[in-house]
Protein backbone atom coordinates (compact mmCIF):
# COMPACT_ATOMS: atom_id res chain seq x y z
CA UNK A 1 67.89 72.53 98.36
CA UNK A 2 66.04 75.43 99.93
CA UNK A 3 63.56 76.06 97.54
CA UNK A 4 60.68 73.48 97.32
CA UNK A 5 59.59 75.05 94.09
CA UNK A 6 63.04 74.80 92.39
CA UNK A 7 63.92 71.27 92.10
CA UNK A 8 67.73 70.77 91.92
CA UNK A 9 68.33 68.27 88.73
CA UNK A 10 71.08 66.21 87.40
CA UNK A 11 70.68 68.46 84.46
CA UNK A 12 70.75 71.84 86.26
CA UNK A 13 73.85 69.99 88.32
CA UNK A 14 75.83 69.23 84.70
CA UNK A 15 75.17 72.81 83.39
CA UNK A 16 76.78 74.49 86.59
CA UNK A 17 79.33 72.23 86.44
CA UNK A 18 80.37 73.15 83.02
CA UNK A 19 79.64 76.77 83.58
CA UNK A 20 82.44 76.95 85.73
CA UNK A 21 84.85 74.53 84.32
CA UNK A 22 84.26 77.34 81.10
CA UNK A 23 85.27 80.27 84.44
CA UNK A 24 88.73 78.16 84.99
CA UNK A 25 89.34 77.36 81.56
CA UNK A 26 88.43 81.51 81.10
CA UNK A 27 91.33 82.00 83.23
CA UNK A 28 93.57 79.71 82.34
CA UNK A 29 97.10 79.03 84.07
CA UNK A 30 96.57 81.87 86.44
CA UNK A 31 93.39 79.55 87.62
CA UNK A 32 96.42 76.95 89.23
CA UNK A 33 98.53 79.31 90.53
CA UNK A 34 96.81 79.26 93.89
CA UNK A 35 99.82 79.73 96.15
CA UNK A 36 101.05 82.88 94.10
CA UNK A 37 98.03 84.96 95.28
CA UNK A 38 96.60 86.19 98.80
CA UNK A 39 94.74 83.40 100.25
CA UNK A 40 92.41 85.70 102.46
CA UNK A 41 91.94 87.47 98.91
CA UNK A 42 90.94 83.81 97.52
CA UNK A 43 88.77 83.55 100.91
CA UNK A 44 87.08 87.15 100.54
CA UNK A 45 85.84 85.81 96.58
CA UNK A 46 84.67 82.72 97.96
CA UNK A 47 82.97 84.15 101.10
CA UNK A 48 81.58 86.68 98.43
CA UNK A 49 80.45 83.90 96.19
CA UNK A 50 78.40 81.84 98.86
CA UNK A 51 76.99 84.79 100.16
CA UNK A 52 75.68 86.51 96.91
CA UNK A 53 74.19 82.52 96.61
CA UNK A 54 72.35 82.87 99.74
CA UNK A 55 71.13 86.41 98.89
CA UNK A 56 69.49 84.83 95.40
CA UNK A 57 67.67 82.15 97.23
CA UNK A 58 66.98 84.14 100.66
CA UNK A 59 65.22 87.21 98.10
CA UNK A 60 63.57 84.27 96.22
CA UNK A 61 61.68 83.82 99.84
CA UNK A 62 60.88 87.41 100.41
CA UNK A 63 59.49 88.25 96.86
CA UNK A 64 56.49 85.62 98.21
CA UNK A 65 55.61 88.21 99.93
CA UNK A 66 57.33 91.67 98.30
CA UNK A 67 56.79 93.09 94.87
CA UNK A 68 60.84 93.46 93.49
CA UNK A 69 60.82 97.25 93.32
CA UNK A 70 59.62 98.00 97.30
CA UNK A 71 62.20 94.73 97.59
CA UNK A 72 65.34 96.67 96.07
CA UNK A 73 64.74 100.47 97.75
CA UNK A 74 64.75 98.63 100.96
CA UNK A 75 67.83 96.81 100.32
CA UNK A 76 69.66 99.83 99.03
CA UNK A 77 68.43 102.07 101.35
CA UNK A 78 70.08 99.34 104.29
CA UNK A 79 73.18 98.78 102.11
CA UNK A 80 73.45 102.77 101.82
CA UNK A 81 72.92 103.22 105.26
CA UNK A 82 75.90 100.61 105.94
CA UNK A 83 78.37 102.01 103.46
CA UNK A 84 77.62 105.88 104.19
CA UNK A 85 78.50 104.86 108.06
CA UNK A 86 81.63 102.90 107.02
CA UNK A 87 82.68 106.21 104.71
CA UNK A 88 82.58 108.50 107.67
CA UNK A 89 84.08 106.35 110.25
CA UNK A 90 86.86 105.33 107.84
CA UNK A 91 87.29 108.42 105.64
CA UNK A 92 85.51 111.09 107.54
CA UNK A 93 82.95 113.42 106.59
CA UNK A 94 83.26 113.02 102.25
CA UNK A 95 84.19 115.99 99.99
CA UNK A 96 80.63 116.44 98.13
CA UNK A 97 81.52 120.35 97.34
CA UNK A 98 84.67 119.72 95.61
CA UNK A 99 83.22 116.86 93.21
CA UNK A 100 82.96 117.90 89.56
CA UNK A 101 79.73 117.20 87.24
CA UNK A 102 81.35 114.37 86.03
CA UNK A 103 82.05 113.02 89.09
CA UNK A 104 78.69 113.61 89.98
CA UNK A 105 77.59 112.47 86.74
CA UNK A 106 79.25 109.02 87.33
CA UNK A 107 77.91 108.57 90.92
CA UNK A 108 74.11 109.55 89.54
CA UNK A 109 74.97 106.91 86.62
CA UNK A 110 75.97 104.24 88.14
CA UNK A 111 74.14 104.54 91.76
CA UNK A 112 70.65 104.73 89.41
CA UNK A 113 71.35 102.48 86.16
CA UNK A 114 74.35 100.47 87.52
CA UNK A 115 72.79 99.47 90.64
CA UNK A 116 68.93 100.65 91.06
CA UNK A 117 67.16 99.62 87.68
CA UNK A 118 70.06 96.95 87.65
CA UNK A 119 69.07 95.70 90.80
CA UNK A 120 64.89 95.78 90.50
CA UNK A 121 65.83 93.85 87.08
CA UNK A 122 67.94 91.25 88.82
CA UNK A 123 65.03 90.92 91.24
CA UNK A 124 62.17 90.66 88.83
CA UNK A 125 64.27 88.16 87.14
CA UNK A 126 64.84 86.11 90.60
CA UNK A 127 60.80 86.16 91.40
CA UNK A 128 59.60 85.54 87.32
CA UNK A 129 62.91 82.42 86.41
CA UNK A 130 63.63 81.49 90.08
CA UNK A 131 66.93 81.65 91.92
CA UNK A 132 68.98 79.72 89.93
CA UNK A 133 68.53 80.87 86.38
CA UNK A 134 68.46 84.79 87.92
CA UNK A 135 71.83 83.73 89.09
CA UNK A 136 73.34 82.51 85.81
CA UNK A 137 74.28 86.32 84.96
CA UNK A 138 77.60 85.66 86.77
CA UNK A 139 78.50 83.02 84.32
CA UNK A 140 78.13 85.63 81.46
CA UNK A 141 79.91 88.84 82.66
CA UNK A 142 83.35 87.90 82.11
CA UNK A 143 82.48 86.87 78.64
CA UNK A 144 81.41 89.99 77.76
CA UNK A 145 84.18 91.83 79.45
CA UNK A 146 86.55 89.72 77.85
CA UNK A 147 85.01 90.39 74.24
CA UNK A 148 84.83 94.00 75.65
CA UNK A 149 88.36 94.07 76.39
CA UNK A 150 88.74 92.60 72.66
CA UNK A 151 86.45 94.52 70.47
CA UNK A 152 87.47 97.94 72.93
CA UNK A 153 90.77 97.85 73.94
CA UNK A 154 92.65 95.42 71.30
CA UNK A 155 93.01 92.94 73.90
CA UNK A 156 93.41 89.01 72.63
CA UNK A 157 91.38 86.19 72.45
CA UNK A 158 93.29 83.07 72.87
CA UNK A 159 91.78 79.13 72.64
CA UNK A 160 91.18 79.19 76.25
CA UNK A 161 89.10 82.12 75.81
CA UNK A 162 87.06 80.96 73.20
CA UNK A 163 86.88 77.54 74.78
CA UNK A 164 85.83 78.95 77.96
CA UNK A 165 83.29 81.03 76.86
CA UNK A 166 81.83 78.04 74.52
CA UNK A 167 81.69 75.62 78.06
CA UNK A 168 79.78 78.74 79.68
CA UNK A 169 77.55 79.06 77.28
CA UNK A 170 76.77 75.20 76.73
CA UNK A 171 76.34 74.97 80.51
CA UNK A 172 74.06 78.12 81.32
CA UNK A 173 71.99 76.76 78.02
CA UNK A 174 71.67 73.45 79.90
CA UNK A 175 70.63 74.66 83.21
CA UNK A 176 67.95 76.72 81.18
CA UNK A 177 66.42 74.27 79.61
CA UNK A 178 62.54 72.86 80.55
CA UNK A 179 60.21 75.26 82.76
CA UNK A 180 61.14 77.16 85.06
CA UNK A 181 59.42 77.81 88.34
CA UNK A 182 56.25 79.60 89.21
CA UNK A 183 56.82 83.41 89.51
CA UNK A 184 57.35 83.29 93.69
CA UNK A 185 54.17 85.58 94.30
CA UNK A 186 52.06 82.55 92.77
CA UNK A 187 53.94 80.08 94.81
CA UNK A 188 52.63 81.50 97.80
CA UNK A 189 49.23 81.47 96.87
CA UNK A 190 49.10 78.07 95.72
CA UNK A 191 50.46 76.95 99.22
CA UNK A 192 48.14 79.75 100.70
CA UNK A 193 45.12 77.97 98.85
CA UNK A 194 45.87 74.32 99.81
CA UNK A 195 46.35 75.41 103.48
């Protein structure tokens, strides 16, 4: 609706749809149980799940005029900046000097692959297949944790599981069918040229 260069379909509509009818079949009876469970909890996801929407199309706008990698330092560096001051006004000044190497290890892993190549990949993948499509990952993770949580840990697959992770697949396939948009770089300079 935001995006003039990424026309919201009937098709792309039907593929969402089913992507997350395969997310509640995925969880199955816990999915109903709605009064069982914290509704701020419920609130916080959903609050989450609009704004990490927003974020998708609102970077979509910026990489018009940002290449994804200065993109992603910037937003790190502000997110950093946020969290670091949240740490020491809730926890006070952190305990670097006691951490272990594979504590420090972890935080090196996962602060540079888990979240900075993850992130310049996510936004590559937002400015080259557009908002929507970039967003699709979300459909996917809990499949693979859940096939994780098989193959790894001996968990079990029921129907649902299988069934939901069929519906997700069938739907993400049908949002990505036909083109997709203009990388958003090229946008701009196609509206910058008819101007």
């Amino acid at each position: 609706a935001f995006l003039a260069e990424e026309r919201f379909s009937a098709g792309r509509l039907v593929g969402l749809v089913l992507g997350f009818a395969g997310i509640l079949v995925l969880t199955g009876d816990d999915a109903l149980r709605i009064t069982d469970s914290d509704v701020l909890g419920q609130l916080a996801v959903v609050g989450a799940a609009v704004c990490y929407g927003a974020a998708a199309v609102y970077s979509r706008t910026l990489l018009r005029d940002n290449d994804p990698v200065n993109l992603s330092v910037l937003q790190l560096m502000i997110g950093a900046a946020f969290a670091a001051t949240a740490v020491l006004v809730l926890e006070g000044k952190p305990g670097y000097g006691s951490m272990g190497l594979d504590a420090w290890g972890s935080l090196l892993g996962l602060g540079l692959a888990g979240t900075g190549i993850a992130y310049v990949v996510y936004l590559w993948l937002i400015e080259h297949t557009g908002s929507v499509r970039a967003s699709l990952v979300t459909y996917i993770v809990p499949i693979i944790a859940l096939f994780l949580g098989w193959a790894v840990l001996d968990e079990s697959l029921g129907l649902n599981t299988l069934g939901g992770a069929a519906l997700i697949i069938f739907g993400v396939a049908t949002v990505m069918r036909g083109r997709g948009p203009a990388p958003a770089r090229h946008v701009r300079a196609a509206g910058t040229a008819g101007d």
